[in-house]
Protein backbone atom coordinates (compact mmCIF):
# COMPACT_ATOMS: atom_id res chain seq x y z
CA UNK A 1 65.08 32.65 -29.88
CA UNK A 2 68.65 32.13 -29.26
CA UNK A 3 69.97 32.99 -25.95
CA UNK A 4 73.26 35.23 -25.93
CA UNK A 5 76.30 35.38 -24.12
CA UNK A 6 74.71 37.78 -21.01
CA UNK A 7 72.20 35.49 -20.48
CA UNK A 8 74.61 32.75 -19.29
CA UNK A 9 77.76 34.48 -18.32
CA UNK A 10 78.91 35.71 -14.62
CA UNK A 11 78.68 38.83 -13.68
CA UNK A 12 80.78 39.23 -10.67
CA UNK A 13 84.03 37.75 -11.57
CA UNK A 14 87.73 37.59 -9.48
CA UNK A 15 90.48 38.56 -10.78
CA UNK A 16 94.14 38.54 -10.55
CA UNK A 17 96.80 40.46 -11.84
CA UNK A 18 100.08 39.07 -13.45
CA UNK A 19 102.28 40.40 -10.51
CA UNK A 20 100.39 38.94 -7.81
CA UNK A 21 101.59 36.30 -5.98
CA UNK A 22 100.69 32.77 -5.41
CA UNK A 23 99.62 34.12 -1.84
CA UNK A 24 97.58 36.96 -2.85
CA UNK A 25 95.64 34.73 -5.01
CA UNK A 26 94.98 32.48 -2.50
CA UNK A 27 93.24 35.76 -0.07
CA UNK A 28 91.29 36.68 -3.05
CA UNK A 29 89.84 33.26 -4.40
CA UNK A 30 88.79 31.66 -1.16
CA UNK A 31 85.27 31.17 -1.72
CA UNK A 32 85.36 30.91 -5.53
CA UNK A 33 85.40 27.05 -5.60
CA UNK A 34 88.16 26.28 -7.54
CA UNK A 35 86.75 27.99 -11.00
CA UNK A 36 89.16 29.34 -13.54
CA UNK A 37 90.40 32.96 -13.06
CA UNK A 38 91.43 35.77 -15.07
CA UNK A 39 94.49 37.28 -15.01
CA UNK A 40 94.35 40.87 -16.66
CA UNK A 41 96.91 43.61 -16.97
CA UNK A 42 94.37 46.62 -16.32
CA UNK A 43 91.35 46.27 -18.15
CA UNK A 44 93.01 44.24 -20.35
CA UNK A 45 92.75 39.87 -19.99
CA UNK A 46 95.79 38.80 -20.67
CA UNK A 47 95.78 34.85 -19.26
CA UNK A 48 93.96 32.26 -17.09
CA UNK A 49 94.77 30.93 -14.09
CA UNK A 50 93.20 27.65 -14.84
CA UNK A 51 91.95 26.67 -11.50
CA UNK A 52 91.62 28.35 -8.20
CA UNK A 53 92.81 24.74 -7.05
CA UNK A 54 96.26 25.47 -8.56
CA UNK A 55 96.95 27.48 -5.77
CA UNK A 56 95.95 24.99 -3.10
CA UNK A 57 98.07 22.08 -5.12
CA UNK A 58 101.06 24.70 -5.01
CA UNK A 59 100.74 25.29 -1.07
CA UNK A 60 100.51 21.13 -0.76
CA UNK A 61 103.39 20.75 -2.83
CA UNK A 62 105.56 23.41 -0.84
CA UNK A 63 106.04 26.07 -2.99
CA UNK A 64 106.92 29.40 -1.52
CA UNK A 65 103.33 30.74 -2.59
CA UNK A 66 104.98 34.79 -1.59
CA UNK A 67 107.48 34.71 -4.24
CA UNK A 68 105.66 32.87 -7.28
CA UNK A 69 103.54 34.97 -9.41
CA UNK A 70 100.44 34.38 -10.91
CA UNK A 71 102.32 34.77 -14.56
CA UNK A 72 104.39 31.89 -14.15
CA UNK A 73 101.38 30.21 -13.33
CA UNK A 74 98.85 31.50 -15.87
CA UNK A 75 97.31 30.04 -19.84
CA UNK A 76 98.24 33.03 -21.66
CA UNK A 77 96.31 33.33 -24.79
CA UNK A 78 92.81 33.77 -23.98
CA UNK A 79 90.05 34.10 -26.36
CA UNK A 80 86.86 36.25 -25.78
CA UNK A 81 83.67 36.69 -26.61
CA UNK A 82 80.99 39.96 -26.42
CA UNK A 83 77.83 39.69 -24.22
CA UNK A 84 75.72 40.14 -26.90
CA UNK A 85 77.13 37.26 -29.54
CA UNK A 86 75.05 33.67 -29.63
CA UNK A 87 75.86 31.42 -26.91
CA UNK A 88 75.54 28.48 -29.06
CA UNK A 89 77.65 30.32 -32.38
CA UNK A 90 80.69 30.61 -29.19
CA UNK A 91 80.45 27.11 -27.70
CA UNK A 92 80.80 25.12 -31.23
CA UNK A 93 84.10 28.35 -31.66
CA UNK A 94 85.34 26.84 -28.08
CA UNK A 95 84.67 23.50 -29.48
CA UNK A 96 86.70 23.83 -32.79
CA UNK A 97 89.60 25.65 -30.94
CA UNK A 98 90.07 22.33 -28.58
CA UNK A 99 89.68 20.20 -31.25
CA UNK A 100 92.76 18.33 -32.63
């Protein structure tokens, strides 16, 4: 039987908000081992910040992490899934949309 989306998706997920800052994201993600975040305007995912490690890069490079906001940072364009899809039928859709 082929396993679905809930079987191998996180549950308890971060997330930031286009208006927060560089700094705020860096309270909220400590502990979340660099892993991609989404950024969602209500209930509503509108981006990625790739990498909780962005943050850390922009602190070593001296940004001013209280003034830049996540959406300067973010991938906007995110596509989704539903829990109850086919893992396998959404990796090989991930796949084709990285392909060249």
């Amino acid at each position: 039987m082929a396993r679905r989306i809930h079987e191998v998706m996180t549950r308890r997920v971060g997330v930031l908000a286009p208006e927060d800052t560089l700094l705020d994201a860096a309270e909220r993600l400590r502990g979340l081992e660099g892993a991609p975040v989404p950024v969602c305007h209500g209930r509503r995912v509108v981006g990625m910040l790739p990498d909780g490690d962005s943050v850390v890069r922009a602190v070593a490079m001296g940004w001013d992490t209280a003034c830049l906001r996540i959406a300067d940072m973010m991938s906007p364009g995110i596509e989704s899934c539903f829990e109850d899809e086919e893992a396998d039928v959404v990796r090989r859709r991930m796949e084709q949309l990285v392909q060249p």
